[in-house]
PDB file of N, CA and C in Angstrom:
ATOM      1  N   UNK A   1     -15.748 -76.561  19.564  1.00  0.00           N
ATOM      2  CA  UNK A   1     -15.850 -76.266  18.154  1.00  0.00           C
ATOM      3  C   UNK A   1     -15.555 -74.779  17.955  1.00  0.00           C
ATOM      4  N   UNK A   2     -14.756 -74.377  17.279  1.00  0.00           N
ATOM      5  CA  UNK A   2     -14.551 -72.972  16.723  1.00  0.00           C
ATOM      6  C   UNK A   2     -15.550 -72.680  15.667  1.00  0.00           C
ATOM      7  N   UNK A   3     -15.289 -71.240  16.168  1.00  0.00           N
ATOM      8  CA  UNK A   3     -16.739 -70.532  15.167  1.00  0.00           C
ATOM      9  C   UNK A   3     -16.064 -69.521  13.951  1.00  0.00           C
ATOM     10  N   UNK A   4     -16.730 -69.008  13.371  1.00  0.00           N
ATOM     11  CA  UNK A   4     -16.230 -68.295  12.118  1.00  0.00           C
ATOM     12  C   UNK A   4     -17.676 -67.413  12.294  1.00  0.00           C
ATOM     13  N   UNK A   5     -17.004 -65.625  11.455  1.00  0.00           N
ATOM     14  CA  UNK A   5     -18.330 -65.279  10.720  1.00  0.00           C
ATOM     15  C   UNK A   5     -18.437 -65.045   9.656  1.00  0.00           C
ATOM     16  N   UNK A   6     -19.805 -65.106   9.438  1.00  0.00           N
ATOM     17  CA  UNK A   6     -20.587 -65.242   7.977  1.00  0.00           C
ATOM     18  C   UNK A   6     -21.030 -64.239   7.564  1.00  0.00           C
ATOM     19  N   UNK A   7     -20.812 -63.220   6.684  1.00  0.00           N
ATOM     20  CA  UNK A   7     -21.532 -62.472   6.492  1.00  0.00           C
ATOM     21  C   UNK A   7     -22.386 -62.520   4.773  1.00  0.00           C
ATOM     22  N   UNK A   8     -23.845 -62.330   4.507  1.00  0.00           N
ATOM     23  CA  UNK A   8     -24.144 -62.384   3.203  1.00  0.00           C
ATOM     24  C   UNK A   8     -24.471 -60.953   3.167  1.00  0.00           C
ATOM     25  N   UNK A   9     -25.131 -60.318   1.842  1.00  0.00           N
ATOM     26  CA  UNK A   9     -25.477 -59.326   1.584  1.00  0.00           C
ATOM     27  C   UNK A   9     -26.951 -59.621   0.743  1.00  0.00           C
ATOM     28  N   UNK A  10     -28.118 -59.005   1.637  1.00  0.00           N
ATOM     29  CA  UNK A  10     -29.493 -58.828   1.220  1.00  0.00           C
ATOM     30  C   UNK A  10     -29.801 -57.200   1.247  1.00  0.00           C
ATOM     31  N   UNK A  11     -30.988 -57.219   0.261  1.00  0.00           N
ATOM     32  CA  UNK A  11     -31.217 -55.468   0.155  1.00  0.00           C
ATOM     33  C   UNK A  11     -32.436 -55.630   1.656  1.00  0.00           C
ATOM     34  N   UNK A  12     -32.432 -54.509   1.502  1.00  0.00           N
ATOM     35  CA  UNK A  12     -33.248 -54.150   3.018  1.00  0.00           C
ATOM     36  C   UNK A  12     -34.754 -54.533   3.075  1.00  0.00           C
ATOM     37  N   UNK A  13     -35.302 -55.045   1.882  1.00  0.00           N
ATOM     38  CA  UNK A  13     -36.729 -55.537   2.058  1.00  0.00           C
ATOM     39  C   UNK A  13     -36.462 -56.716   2.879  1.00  0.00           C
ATOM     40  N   UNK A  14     -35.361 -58.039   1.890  1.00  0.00           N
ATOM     41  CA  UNK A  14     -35.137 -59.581   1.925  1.00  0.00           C
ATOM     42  C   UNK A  14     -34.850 -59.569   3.867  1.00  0.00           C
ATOM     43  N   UNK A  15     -34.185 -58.366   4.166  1.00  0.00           N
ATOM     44  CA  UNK A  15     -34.098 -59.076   5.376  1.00  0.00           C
ATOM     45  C   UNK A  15     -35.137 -58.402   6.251  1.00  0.00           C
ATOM     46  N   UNK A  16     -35.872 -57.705   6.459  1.00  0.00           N
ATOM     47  CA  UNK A  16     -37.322 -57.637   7.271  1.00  0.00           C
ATOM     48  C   UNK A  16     -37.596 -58.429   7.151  1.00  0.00           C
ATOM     49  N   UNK A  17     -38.235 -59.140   5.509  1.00  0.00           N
ATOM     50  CA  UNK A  17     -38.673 -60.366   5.745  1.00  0.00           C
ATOM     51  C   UNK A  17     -38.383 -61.426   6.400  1.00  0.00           C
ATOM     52  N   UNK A  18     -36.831 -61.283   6.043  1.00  0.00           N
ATOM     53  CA  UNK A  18     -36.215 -62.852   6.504  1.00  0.00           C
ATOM     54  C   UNK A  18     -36.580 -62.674   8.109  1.00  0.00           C
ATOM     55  N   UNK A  19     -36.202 -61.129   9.088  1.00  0.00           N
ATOM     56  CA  UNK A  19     -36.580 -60.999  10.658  1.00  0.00           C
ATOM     57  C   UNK A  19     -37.956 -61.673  11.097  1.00  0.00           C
ATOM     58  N   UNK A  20     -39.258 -60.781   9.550  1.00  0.00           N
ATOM     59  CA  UNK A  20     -40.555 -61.185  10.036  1.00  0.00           C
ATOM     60  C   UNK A  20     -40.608 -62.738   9.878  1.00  0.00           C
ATOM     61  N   UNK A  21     -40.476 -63.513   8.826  1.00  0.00           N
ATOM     62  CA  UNK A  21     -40.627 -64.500   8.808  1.00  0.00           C
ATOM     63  C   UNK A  21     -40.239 -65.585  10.132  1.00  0.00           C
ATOM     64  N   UNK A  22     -38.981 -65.289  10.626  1.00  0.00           N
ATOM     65  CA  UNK A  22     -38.028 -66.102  11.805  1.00  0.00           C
ATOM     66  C   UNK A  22     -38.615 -65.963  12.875  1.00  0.00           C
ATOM     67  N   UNK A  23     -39.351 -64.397  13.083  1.00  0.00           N
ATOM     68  CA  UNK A  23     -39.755 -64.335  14.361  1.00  0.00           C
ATOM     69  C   UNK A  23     -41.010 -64.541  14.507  1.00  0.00           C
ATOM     70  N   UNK A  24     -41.670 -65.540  13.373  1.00  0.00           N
ATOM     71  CA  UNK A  24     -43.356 -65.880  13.948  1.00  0.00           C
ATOM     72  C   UNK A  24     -43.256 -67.139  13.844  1.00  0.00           C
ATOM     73  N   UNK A  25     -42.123 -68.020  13.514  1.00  0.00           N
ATOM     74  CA  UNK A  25     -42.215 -69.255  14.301  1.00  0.00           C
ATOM     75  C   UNK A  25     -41.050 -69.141  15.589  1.00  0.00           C
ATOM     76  N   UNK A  26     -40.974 -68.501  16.105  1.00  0.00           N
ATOM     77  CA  UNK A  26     -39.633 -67.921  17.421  1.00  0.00           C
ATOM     78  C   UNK A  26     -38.527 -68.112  17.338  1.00  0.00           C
ATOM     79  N   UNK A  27     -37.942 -67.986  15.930  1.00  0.00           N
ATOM     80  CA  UNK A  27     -36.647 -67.760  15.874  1.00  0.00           C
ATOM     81  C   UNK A  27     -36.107 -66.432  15.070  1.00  0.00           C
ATOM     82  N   UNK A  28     -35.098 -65.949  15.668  1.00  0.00           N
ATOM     83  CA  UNK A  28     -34.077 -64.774  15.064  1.00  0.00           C
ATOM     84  C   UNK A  28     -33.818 -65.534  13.701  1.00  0.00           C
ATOM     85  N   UNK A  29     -33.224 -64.503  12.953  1.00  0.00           N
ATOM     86  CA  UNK A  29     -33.161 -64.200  11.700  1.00  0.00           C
ATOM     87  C   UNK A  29     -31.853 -65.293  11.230  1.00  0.00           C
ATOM     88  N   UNK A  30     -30.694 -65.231  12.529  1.00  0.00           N
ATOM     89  CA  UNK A  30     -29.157 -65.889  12.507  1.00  0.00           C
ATOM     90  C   UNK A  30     -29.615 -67.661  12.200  1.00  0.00           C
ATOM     91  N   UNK A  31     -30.672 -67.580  13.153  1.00  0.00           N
ATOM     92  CA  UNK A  31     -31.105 -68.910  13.966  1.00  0.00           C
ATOM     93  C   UNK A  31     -31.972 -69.694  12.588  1.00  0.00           C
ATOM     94  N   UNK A  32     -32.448 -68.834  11.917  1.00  0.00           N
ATOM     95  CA  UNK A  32     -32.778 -69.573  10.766  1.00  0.00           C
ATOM     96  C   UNK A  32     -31.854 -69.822   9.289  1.00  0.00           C
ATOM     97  N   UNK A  33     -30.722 -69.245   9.225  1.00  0.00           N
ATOM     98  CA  UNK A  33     -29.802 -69.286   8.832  1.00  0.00           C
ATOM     99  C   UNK A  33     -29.026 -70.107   9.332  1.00  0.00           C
ATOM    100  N   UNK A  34     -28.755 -70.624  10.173  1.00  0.00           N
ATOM    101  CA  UNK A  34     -27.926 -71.460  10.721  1.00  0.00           C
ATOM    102  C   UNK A  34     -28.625 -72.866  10.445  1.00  0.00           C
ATOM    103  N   UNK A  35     -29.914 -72.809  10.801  1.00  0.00           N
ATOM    104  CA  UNK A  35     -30.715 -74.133  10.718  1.00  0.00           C
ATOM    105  C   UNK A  35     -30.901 -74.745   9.321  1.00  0.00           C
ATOM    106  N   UNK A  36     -30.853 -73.698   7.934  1.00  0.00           N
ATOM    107  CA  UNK A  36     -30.574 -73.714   6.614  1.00  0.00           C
ATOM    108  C   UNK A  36     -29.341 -74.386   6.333  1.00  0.00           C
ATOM    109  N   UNK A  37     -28.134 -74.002   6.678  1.00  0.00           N
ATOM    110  CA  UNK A  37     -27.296 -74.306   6.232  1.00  0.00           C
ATOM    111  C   UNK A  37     -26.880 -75.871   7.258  1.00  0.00           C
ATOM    112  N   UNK A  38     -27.414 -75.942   8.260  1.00  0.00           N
ATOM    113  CA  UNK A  38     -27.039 -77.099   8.954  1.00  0.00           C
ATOM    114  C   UNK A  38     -28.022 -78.572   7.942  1.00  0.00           C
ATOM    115  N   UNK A  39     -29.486 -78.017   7.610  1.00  0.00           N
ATOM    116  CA  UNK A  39     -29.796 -79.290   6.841  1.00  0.00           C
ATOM    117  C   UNK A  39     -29.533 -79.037   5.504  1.00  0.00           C
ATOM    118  N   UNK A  40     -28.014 -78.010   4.915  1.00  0.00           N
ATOM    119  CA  UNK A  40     -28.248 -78.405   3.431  1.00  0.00           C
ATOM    120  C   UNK A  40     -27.141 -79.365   3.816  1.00  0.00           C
ATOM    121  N   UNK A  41     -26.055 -79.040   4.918  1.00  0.00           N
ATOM    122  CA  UNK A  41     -24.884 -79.686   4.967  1.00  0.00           C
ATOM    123  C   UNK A  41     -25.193 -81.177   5.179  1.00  0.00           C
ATOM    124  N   UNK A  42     -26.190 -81.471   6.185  1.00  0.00           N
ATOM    125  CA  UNK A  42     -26.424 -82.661   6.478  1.00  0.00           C
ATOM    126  C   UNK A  42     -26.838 -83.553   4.998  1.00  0.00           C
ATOM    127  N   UNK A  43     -27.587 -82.757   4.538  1.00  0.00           N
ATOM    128  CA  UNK A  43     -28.205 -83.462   3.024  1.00  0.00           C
ATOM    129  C   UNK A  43     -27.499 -83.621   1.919  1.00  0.00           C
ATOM    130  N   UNK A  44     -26.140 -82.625   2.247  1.00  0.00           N
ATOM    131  CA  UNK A  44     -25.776 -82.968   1.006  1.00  0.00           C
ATOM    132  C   UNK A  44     -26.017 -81.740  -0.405  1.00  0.00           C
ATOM    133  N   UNK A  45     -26.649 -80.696   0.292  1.00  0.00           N
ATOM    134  CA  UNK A  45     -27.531 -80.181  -0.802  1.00  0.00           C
ATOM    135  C   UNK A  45     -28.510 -80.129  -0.487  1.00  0.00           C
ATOM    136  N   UNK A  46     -29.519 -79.137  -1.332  1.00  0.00           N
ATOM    137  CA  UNK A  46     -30.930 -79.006  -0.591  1.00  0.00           C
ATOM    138  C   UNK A  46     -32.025 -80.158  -0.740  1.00  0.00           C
ATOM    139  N   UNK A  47     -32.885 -80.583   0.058  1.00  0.00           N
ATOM    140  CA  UNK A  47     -33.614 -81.437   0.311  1.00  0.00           C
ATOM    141  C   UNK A  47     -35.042 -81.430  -0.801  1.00  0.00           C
ATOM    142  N   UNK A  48     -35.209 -80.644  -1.338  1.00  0.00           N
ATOM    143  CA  UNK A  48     -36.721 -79.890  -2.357  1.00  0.00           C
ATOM    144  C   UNK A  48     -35.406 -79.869  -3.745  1.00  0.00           C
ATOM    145  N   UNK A  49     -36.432 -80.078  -4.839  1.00  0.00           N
ATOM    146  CA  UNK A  49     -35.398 -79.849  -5.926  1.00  0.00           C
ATOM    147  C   UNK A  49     -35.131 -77.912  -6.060  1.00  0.00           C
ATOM    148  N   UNK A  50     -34.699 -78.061  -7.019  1.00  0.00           N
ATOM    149  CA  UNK A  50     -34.286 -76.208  -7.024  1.00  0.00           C
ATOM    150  C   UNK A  50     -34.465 -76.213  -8.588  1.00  0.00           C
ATOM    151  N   UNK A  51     -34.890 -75.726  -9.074  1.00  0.00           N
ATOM    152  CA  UNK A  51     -35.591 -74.887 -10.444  1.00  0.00           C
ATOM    153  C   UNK A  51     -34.981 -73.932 -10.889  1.00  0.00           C
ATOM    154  N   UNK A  52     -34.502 -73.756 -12.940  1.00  0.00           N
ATOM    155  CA  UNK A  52     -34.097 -72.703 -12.979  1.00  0.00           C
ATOM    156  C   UNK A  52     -35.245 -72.037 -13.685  1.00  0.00           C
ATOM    157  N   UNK A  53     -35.515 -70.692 -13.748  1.00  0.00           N
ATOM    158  CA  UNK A  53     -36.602 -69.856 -14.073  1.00  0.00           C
ATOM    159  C   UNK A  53     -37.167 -69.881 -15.077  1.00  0.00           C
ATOM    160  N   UNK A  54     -35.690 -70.023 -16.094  1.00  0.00           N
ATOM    161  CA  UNK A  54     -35.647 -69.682 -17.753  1.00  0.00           C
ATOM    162  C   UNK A  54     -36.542 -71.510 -18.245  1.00  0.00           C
ATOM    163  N   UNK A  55     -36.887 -71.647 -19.179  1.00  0.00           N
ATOM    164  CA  UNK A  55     -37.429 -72.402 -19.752  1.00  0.00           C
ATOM    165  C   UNK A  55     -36.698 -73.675 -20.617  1.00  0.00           C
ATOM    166  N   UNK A  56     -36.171 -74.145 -20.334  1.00  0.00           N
ATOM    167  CA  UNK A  56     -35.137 -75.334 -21.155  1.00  0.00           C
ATOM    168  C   UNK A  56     -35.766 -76.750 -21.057  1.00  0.00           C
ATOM    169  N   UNK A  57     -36.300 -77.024 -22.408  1.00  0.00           N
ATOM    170  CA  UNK A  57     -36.437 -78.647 -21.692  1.00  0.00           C
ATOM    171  C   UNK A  57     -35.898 -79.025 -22.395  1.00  0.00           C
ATOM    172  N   UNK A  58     -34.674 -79.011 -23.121  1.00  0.00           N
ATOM    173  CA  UNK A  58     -33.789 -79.966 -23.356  1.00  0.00           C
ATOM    174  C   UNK A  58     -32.967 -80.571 -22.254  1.00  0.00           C
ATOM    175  N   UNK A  59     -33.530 -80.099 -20.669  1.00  0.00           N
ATOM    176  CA  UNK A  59     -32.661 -80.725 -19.833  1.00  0.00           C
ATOM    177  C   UNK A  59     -33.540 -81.947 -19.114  1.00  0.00           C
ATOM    178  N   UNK A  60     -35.043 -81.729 -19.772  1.00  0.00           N
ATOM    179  CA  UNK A  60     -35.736 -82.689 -19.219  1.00  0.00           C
ATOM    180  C   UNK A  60     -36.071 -83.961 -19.475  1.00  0.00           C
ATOM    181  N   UNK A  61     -35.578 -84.536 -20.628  1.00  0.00           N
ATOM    182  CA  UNK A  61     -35.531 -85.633 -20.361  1.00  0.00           C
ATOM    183  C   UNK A  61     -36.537 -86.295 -20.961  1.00  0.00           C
ATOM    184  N   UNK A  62     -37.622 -85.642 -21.938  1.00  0.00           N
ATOM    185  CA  UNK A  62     -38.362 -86.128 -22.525  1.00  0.00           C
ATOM    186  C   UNK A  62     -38.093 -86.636 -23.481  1.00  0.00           C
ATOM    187  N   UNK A  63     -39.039 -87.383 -24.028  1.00  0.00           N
ATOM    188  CA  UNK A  63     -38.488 -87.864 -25.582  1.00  0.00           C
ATOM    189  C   UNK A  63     -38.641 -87.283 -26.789  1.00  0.00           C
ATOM    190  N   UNK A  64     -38.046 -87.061 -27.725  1.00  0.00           N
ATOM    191  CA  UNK A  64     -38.434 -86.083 -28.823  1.00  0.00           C
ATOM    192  C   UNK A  64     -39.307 -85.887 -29.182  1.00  0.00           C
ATOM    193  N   UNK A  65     -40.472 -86.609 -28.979  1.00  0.00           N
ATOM    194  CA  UNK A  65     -41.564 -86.126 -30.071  1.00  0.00           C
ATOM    195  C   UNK A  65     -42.045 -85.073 -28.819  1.00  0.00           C
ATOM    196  N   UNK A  66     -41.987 -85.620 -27.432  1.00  0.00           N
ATOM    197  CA  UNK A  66     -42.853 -84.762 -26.801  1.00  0.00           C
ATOM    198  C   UNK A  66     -42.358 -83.110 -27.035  1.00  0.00           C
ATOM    199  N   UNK A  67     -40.666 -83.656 -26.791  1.00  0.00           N
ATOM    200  CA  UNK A  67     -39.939 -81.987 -26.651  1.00  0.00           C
ATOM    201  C   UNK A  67     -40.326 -81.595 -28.215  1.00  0.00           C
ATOM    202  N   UNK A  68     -40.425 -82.051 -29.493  1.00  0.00           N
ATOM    203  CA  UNK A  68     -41.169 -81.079 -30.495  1.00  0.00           C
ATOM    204  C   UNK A  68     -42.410 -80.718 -30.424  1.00  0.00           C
ATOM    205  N   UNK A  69     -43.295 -81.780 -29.978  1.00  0.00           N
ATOM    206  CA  UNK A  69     -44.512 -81.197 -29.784  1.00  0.00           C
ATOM    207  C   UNK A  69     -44.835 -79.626 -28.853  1.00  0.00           C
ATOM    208  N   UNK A  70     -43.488 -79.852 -27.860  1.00  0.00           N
ATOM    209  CA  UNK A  70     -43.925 -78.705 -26.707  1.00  0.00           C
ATOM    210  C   UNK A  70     -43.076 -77.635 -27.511  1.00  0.00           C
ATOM    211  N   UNK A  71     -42.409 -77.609 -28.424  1.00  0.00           N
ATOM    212  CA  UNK A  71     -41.878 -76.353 -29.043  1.00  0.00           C
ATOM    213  C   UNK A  71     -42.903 -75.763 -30.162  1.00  0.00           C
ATOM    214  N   UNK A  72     -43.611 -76.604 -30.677  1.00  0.00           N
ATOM    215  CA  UNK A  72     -44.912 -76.320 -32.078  1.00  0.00           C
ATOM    216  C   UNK A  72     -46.147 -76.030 -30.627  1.00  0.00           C
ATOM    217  N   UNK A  73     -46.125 -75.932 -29.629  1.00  0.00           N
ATOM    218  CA  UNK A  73     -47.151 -75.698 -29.516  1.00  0.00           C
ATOM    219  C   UNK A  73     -46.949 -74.579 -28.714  1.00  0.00           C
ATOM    220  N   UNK A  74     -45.565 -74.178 -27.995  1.00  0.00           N
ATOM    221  CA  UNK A  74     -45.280 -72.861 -28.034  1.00  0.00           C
ATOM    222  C   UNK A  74     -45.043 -71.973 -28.977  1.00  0.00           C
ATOM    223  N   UNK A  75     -44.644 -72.269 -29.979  1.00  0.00           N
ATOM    224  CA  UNK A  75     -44.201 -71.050 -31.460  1.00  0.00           C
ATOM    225  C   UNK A  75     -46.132 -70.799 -32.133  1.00  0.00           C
ATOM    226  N   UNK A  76     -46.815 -71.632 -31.803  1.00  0.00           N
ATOM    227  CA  UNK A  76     -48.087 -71.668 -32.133  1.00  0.00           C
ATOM    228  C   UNK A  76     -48.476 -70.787 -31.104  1.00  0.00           C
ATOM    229  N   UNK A  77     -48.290 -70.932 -29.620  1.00  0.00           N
ATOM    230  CA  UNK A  77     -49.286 -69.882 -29.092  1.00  0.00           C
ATOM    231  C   UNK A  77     -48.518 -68.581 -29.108  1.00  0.00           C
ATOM    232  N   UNK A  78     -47.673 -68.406 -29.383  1.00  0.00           N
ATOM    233  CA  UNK A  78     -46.590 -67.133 -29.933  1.00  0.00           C
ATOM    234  C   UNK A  78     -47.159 -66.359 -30.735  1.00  0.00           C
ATOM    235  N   UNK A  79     -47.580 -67.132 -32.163  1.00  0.00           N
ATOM    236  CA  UNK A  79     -48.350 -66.753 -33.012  1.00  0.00           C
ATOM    237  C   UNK A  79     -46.868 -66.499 -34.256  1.00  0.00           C
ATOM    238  N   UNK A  80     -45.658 -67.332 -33.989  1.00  0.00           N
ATOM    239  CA  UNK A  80     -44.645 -67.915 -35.156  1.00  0.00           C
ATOM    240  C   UNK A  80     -44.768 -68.856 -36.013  1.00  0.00           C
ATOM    241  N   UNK A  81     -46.082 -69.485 -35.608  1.00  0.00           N
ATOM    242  CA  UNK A  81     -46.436 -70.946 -36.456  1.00  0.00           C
ATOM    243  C   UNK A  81     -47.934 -70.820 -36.474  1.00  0.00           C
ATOM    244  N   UNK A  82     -48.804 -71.235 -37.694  1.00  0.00           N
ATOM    245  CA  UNK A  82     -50.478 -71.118 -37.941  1.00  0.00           C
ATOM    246  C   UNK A  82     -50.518 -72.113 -36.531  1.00  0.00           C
ATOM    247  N   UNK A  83     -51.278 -71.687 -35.932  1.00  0.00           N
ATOM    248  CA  UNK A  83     -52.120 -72.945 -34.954  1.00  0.00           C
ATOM    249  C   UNK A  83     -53.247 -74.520 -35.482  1.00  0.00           C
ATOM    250  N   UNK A  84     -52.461 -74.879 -35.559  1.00  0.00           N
ATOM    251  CA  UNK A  84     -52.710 -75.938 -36.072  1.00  0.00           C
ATOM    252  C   UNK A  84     -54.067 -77.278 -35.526  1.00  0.00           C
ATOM    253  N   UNK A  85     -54.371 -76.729 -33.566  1.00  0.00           N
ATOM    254  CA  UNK A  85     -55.441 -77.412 -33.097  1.00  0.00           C
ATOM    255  C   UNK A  85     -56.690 -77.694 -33.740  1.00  0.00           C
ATOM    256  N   UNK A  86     -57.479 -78.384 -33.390  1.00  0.00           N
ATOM    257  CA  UNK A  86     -58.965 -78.240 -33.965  1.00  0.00           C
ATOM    258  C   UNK A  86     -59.803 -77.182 -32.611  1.00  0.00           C
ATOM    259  N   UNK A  87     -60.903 -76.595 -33.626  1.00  0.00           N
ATOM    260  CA  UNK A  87     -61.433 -75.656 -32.451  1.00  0.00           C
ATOM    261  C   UNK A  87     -62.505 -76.504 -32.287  1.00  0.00           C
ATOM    262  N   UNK A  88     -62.937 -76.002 -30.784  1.00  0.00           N
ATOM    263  CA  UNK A  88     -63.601 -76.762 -29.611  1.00  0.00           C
ATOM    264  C   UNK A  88     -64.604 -75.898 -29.742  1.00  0.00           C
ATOM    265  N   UNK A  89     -66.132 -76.344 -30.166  1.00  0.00           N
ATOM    266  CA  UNK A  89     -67.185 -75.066 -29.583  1.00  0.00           C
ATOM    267  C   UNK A  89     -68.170 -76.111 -28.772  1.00  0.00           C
ATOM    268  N   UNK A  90     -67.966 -78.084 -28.929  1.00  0.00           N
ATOM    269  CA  UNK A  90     -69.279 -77.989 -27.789  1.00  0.00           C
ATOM    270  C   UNK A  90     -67.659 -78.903 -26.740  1.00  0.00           C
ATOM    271  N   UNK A  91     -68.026 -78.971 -25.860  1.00  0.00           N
ATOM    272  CA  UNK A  91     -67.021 -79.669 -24.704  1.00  0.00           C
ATOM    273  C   UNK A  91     -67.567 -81.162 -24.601  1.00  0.00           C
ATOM    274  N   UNK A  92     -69.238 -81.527 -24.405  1.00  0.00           N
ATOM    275  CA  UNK A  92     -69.540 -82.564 -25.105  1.00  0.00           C
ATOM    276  C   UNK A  92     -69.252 -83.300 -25.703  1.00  0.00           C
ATOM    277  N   UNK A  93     -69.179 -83.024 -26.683  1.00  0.00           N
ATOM    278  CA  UNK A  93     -69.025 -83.400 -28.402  1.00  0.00           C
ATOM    279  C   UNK A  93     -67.659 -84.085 -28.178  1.00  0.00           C
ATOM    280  N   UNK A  94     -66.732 -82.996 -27.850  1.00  0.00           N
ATOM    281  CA  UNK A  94     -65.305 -83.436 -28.419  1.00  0.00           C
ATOM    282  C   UNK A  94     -64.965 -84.518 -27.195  1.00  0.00           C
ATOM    283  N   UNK A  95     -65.850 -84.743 -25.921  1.00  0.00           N
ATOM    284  CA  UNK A  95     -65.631 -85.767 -25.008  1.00  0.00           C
ATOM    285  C   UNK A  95     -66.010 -87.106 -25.484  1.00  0.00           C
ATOM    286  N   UNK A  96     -67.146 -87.144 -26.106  1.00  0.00           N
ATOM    287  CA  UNK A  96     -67.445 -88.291 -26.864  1.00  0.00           C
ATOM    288  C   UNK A  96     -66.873 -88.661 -27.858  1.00  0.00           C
ATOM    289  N   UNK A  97     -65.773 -87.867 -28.742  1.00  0.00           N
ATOM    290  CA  UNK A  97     -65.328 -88.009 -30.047  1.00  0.00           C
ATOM    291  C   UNK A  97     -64.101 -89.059 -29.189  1.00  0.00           C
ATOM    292  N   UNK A  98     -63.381 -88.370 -28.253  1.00  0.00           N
ATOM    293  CA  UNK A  98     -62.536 -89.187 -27.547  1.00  0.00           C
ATOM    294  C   UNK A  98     -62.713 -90.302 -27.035  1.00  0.00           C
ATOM    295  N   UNK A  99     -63.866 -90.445 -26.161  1.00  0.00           N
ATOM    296  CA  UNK A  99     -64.188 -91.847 -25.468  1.00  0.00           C
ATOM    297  C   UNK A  99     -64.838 -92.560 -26.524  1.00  0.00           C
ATOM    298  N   UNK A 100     -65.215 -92.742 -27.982  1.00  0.00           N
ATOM    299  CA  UNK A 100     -65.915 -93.585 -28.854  1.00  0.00           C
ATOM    300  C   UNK A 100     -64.274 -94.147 -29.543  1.00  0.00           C
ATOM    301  N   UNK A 101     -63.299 -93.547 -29.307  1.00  0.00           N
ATOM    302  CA  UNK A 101     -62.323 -94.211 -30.161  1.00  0.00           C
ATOM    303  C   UNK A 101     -61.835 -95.343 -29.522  1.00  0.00           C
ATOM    304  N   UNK A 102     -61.272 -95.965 -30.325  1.00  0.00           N
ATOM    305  CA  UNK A 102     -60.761 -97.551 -30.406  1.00  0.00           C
ATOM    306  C   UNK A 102     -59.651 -97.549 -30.501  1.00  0.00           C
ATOM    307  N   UNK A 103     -58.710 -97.958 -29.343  1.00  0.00           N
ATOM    308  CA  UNK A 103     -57.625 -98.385 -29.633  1.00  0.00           C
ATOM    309  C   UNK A 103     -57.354 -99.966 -30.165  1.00  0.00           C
TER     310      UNK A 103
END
C-alpha cells in the first residue's frame, strides 16, 4: 500500500492536548489520527451524531405547534414577549392541580 502525507493545521494548545490526550491511553498523537480517520472511513462518516452550535430547529423536525411553542417561550425568556406562564409559589399545589385532571 502506498502512503501519502497529511498535514492539518492546529494552534499550539489543540495539539499538547491532542499529544496529552494520545499518550495516556499509549498512543502518539499520528496514531490517533490515523485510528480517527480509519473508523470515519470505515463508517462512512462519523459514528456519534455531530451538532451544529447555533440554534435552528427548523431542522428538527418537530411539529409546529411544538417549534412555536419553543420560539414564545424563548422571545418570553428574552424578555421580547410578556411571559405568559402561571407563577408557581407552592410545588405541591401545582402537582396536585396536574394529577386531579381528567383526561
Amino acid at each position: 500500500m502506498s502512503t501519502i502525507q497529511f498535514g492539518i493545521r492546529l494552534d499550539k494548545k489543540e495539539k499538547q492536548e491532542l499529544d496529552d490526550n494520545a499518550k495516556q491511553i499509549g498512543l502518539t498523537a499520528a496514531t490517533a489520527v490515523k485510528m480517527l480517520i480509519s473508523q470515519f472511513n470505515h463508517d462512512k462518516g462519523f459514528s456519534y451524531p455531530v451538532n451544529r452550535k447555533e440554534d435552528n430547529i427548523s431542522d428538527t423536525n418537530l411539529p409546529s405547534e411544538v417549534e412555536k411553542a419553543i420560539v414564545i417561550a424563548k422571545a418570553e425568556e428574552l424578555g421580547l414577549i410578556k411571559d405568559s406562564s402561571i407563577k408557581v409559589d407552592n410545588l405541591d399545589d401545582w402537582k396536585k392541580r396536574w394529577t386531579e385532571i381528567k383526561i
